[in-house]
C-alpha atoms as a PDB file:
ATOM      1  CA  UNK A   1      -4.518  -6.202  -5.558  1.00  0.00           C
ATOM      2  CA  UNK A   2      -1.852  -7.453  -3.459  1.00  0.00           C
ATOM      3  CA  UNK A   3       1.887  -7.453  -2.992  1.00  0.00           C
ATOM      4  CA  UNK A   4       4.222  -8.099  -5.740  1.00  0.00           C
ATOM      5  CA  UNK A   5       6.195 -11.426  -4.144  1.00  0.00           C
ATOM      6  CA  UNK A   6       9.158 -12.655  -3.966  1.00  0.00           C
ATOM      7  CA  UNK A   7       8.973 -14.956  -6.586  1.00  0.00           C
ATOM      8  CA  UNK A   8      11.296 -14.615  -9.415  1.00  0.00           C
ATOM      9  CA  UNK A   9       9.891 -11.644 -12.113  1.00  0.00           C
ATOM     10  CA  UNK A  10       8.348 -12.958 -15.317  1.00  0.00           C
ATOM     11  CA  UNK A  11      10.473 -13.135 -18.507  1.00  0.00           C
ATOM     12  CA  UNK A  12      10.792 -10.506 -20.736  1.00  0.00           C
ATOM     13  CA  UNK A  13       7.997 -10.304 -23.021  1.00  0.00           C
ATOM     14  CA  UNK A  14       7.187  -7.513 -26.027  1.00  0.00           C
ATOM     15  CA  UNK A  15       4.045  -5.099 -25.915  1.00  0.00           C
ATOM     16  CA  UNK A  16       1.882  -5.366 -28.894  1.00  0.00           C
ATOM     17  CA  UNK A  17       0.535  -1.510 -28.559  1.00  0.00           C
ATOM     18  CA  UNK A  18      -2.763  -2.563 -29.631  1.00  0.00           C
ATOM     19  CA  UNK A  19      -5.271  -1.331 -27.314  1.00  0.00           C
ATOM     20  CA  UNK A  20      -7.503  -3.495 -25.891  1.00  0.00           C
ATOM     21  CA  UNK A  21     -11.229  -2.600 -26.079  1.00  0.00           C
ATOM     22  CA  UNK A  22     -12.450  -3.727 -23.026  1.00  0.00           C
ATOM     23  CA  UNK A  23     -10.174  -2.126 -20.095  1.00  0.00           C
ATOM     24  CA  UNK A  24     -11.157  -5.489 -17.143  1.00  0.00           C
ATOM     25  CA  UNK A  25      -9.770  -7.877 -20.177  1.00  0.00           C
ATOM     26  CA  UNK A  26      -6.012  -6.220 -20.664  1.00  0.00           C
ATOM     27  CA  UNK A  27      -3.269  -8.621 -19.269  1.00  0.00           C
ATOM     28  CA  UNK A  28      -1.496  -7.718 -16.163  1.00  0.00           C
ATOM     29  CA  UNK A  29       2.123  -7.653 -15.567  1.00  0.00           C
ATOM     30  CA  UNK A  30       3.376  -7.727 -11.841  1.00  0.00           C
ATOM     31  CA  UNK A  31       6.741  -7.097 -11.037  1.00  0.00           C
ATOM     32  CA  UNK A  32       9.505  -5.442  -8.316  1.00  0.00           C
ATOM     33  CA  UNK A  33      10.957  -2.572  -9.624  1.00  0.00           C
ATOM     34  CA  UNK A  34      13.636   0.513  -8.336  1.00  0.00           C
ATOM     35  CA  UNK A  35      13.347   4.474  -9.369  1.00  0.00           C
ATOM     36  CA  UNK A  36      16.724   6.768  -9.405  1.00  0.00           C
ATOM     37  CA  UNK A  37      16.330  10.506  -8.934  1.00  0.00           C
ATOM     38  CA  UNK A  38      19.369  11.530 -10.359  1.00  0.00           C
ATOM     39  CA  UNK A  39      19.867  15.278  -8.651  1.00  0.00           C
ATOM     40  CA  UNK A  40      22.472  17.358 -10.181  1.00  0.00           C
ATOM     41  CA  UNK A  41      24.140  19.948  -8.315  1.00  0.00           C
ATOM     42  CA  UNK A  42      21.673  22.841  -8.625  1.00  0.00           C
ATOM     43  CA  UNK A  43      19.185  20.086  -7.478  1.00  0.00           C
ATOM     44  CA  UNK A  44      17.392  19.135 -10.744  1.00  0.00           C
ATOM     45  CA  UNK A  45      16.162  15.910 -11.443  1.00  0.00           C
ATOM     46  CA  UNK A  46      16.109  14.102 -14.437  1.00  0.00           C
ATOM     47  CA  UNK A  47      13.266  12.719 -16.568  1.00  0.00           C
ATOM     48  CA  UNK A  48      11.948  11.135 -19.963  1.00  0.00           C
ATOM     49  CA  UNK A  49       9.070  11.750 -21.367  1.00  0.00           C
ATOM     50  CA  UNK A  50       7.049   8.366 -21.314  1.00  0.00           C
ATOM     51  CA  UNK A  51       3.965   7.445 -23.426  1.00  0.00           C
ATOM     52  CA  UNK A  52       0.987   5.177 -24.563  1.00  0.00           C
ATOM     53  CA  UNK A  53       1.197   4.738 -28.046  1.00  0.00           C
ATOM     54  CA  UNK A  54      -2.513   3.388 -27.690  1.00  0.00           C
ATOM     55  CA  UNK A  55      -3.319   6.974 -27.037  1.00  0.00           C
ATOM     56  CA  UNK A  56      -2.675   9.673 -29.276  1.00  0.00           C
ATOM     57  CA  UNK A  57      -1.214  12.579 -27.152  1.00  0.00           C
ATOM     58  CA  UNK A  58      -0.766  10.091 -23.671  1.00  0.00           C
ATOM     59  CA  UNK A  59       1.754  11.722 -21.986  1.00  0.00           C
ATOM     60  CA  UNK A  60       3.771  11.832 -18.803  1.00  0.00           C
ATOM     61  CA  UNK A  61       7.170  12.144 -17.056  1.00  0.00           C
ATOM     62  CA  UNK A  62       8.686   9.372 -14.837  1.00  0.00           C
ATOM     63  CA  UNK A  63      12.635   9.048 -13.312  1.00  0.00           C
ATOM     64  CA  UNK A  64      14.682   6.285 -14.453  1.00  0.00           C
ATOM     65  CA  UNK A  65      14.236   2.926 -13.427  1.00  0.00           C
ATOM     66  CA  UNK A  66      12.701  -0.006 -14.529  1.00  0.00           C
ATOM     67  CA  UNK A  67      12.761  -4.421 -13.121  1.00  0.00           C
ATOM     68  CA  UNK A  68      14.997  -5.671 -11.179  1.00  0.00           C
ATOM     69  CA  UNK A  69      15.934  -9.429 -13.351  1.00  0.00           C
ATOM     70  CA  UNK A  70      16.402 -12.370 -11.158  1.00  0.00           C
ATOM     71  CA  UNK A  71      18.815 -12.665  -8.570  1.00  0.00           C
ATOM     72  CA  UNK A  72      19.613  -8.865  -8.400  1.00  0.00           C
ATOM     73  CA  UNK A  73      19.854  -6.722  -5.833  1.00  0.00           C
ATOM     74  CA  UNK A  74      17.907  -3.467  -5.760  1.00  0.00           C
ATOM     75  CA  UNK A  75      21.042  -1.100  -5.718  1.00  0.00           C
ATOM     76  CA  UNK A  76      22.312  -3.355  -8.790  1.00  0.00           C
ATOM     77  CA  UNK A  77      19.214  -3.351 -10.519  1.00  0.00           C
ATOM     78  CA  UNK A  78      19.204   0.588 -10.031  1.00  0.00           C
ATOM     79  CA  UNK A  79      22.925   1.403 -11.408  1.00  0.00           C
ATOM     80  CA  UNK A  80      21.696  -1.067 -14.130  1.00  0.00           C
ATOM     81  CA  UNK A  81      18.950   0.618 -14.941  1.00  0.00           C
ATOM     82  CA  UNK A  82      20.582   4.356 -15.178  1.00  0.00           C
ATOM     83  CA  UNK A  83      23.465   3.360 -16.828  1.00  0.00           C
ATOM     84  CA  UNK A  84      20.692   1.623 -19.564  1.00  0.00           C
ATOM     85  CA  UNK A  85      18.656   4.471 -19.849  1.00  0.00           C
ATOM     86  CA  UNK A  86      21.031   7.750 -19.663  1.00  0.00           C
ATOM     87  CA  UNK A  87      24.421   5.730 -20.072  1.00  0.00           C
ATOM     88  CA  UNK A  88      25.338   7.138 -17.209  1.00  0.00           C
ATOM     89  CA  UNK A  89      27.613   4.847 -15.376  1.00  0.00           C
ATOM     90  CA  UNK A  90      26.392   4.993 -11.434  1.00  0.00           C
ATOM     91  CA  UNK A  91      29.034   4.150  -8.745  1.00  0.00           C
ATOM     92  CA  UNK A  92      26.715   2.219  -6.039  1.00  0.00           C
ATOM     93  CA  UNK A  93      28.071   3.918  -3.243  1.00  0.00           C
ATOM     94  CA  UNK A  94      26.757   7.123  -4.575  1.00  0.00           C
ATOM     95  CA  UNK A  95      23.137   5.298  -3.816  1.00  0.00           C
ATOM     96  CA  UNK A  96      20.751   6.968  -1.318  1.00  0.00           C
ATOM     97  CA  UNK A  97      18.124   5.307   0.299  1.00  0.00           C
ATOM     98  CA  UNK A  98      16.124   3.235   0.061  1.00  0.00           C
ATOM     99  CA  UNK A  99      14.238   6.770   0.460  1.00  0.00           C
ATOM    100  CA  UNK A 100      10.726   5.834  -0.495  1.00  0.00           C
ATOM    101  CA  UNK A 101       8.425   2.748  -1.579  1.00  0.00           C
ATOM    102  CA  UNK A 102       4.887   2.590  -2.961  1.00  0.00           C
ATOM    103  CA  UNK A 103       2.616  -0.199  -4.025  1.00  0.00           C
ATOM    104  CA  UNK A 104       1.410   1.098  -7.753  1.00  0.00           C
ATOM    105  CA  UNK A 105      -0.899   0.085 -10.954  1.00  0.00           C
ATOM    106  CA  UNK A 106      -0.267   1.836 -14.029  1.00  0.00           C
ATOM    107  CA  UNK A 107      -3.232   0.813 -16.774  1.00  0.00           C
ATOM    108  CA  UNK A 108      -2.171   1.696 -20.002  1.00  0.00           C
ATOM    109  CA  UNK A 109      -4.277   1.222 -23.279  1.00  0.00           C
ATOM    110  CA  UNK A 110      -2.725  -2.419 -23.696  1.00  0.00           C
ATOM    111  CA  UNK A 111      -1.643  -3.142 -20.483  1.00  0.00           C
ATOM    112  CA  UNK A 112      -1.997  -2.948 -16.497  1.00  0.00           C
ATOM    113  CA  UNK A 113       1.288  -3.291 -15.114  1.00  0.00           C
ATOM    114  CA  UNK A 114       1.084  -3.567 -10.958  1.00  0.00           C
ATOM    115  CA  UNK A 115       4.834  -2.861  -9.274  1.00  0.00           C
ATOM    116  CA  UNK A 116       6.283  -2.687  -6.145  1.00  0.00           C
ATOM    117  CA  UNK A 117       8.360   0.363  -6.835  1.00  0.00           C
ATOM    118  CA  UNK A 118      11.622   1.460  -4.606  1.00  0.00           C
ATOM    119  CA  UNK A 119      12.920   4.770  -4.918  1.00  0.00           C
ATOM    120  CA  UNK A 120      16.477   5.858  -4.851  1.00  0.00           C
ATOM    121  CA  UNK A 121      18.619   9.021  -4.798  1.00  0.00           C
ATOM    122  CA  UNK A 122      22.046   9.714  -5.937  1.00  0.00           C
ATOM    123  CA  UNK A 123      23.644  12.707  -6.378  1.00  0.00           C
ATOM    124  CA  UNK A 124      25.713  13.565  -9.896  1.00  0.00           C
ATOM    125  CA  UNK A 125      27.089  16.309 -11.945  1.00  0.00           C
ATOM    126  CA  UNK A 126      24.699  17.025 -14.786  1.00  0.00           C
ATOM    127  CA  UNK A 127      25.953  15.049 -17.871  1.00  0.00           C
ATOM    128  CA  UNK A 128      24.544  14.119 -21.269  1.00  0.00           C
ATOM    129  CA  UNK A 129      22.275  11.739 -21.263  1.00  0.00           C
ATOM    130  CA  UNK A 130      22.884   8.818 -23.848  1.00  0.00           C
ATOM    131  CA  UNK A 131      19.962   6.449 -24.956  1.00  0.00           C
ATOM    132  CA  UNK A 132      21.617   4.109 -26.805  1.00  0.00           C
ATOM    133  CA  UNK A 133      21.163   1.494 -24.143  1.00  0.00           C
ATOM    134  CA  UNK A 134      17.278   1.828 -24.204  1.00  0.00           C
ATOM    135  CA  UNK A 135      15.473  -1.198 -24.508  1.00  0.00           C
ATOM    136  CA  UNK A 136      12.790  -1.475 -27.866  1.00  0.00           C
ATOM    137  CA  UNK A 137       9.988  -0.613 -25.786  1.00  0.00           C
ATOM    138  CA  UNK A 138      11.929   2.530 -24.570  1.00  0.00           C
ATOM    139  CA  UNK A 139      12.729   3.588 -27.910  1.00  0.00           C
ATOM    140  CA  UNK A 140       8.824   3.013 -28.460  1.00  0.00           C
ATOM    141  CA  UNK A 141       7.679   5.237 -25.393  1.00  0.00           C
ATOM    142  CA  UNK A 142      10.189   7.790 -24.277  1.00  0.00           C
ATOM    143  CA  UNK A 143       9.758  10.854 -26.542  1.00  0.00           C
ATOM    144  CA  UNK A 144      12.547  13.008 -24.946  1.00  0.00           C
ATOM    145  CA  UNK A 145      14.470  13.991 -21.260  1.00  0.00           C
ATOM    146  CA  UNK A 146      15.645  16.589 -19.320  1.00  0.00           C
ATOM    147  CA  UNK A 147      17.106  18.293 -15.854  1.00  0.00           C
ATOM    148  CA  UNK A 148      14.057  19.324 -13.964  1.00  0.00           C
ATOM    149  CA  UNK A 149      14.371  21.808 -11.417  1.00  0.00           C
ATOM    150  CA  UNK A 150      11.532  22.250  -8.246  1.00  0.00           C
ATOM    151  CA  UNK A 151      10.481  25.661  -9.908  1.00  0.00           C
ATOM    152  CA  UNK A 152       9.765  23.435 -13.105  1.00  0.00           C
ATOM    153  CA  UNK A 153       8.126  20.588 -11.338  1.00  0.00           C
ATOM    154  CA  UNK A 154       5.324  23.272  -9.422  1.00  0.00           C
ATOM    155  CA  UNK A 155       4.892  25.123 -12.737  1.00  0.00           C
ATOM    156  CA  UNK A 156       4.014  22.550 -15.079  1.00  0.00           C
ATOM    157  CA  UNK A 157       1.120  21.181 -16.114  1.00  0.00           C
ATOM    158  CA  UNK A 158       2.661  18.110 -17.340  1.00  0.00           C
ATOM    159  CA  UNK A 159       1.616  14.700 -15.499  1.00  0.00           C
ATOM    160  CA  UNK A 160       4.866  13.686 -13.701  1.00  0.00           C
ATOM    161  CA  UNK A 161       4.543  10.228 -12.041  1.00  0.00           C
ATOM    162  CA  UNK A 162       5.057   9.377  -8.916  1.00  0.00           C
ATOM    163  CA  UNK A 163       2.614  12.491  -8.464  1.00  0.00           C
ATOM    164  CA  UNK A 164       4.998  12.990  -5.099  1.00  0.00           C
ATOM    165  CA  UNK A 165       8.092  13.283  -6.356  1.00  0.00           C
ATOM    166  CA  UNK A 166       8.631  16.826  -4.907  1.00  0.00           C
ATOM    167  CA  UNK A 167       7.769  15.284  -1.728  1.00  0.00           C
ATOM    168  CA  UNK A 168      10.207  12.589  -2.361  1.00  0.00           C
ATOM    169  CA  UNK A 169      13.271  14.534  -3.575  1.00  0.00           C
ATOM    170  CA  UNK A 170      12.672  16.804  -0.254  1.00  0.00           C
ATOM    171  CA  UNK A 171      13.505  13.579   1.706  1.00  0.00           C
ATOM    172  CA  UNK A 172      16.661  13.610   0.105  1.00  0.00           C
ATOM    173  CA  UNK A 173      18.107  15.015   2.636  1.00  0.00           C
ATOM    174  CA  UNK A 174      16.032  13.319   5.635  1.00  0.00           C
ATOM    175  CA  UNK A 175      17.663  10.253   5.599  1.00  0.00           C
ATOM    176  CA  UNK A 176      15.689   8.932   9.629  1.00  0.00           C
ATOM    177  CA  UNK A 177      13.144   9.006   7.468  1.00  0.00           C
ATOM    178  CA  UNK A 178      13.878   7.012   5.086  1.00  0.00           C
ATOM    179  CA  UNK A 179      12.049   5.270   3.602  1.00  0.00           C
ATOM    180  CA  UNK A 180       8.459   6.693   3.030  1.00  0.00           C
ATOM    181  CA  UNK A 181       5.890   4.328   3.042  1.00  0.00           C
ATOM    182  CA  UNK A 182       3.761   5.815   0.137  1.00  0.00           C
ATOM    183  CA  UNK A 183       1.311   3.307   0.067  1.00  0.00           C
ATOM    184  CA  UNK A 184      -1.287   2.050  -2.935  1.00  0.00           C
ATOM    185  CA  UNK A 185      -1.319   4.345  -6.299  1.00  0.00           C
ATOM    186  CA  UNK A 186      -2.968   4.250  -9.216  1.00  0.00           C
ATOM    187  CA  UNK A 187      -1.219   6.112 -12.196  1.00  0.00           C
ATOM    188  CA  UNK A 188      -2.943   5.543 -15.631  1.00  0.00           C
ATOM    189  CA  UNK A 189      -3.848   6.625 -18.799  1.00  0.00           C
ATOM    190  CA  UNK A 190      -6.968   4.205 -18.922  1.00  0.00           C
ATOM    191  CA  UNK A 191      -7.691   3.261 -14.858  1.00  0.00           C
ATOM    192  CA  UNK A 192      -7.944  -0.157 -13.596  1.00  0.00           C
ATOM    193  CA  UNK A 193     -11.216  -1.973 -13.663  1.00  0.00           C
ATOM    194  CA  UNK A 194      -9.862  -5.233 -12.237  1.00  0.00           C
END
């Protein structure tokens, strides 16, 4: 499993949600692809509730974000990305970072997807999120969102991917570190076998 390159991202293409019986024979998706931590001001971040629809009760929590289409930038591919999945419109100068990066598979019941994931900050009064703009496989996956706050993050039980994001959103305010080489990562609901 190697870098996700440069070369333009593959088109588009929609999920059948039927799981595939033998894990090593699922396709594979590779693409680039930026995370927002949206903090609010008492430092919560925001969320949606993903899920496998291959698995009955797959659950998990991930920040916004999603591809970055040919010939964008990351920091346009990020305020697209928020302002499709909350409707939150994103100044780019409010953009931190880049604050942390991480090579990652994520094997779903149907699918391995293998990104190159960049991580961004930006700091924003708490709003209402709108999902209008979410895509068809959004409205298939996300079951809900909200503001969560450090306290919430330690207490739950709840798979939260990246599995660092405390880590990450105390680098917030590091910015000579930026960014945080996180390395390889496997986050699945059915592991990688190839």
């Amino acid at each position: 499993m190697g870098r996700v390159t440069d070369a333009a991202q593959p088109p588009a293409r929609t999920r059948s949600y039927t799981v595939v019986e033998n894990p090593a024979a699922r396709p594979r998706v590779s693409r680039k692809t930026v995370r927002v931590l949206l903090l609010n001001p008492e430092g919560a971040t925001l969320l949606f509730e993903d899920s496998d629809p291959g698995l009955v009760d797959a659950r998990w929590w991930v920040t916004p974000g999603g591809g970055i289409d040919p010939g964008e930038s990351e920091t346009e591919a990020a305020v697209r990305e928020v302002r499709e999945e909350t409707g939150f419109d994103l100044d780019p100068s409010a953009l931190l970072g880049p604050v942390a990066r991480r090579h990652v598979v994520h094997g779903y019941s149907d699918q391995v997807i293998e990104q190159d994931e960049t991580f961004y900050a930006a700091r924003v009064d708490t709003f209402d999120v709108d999902v209008s703009g979410h895509t068809l496989e959004e409205q298939t996956t996300f079951k809900g969102h909200r503001w969560w706050s450090t306290e919430d993050l330690r207490a739950s039980d709840d798979w939260v991917w990246p599995r660092e994001l405390e880590e990450i959103l105390l680098l917030v305010d590091q910015a000579d570190r930026w960014p945080v080489e996180l390395g390889f990562q496997e986050e699945s609901t059915v592991p990688d076998v190839g």
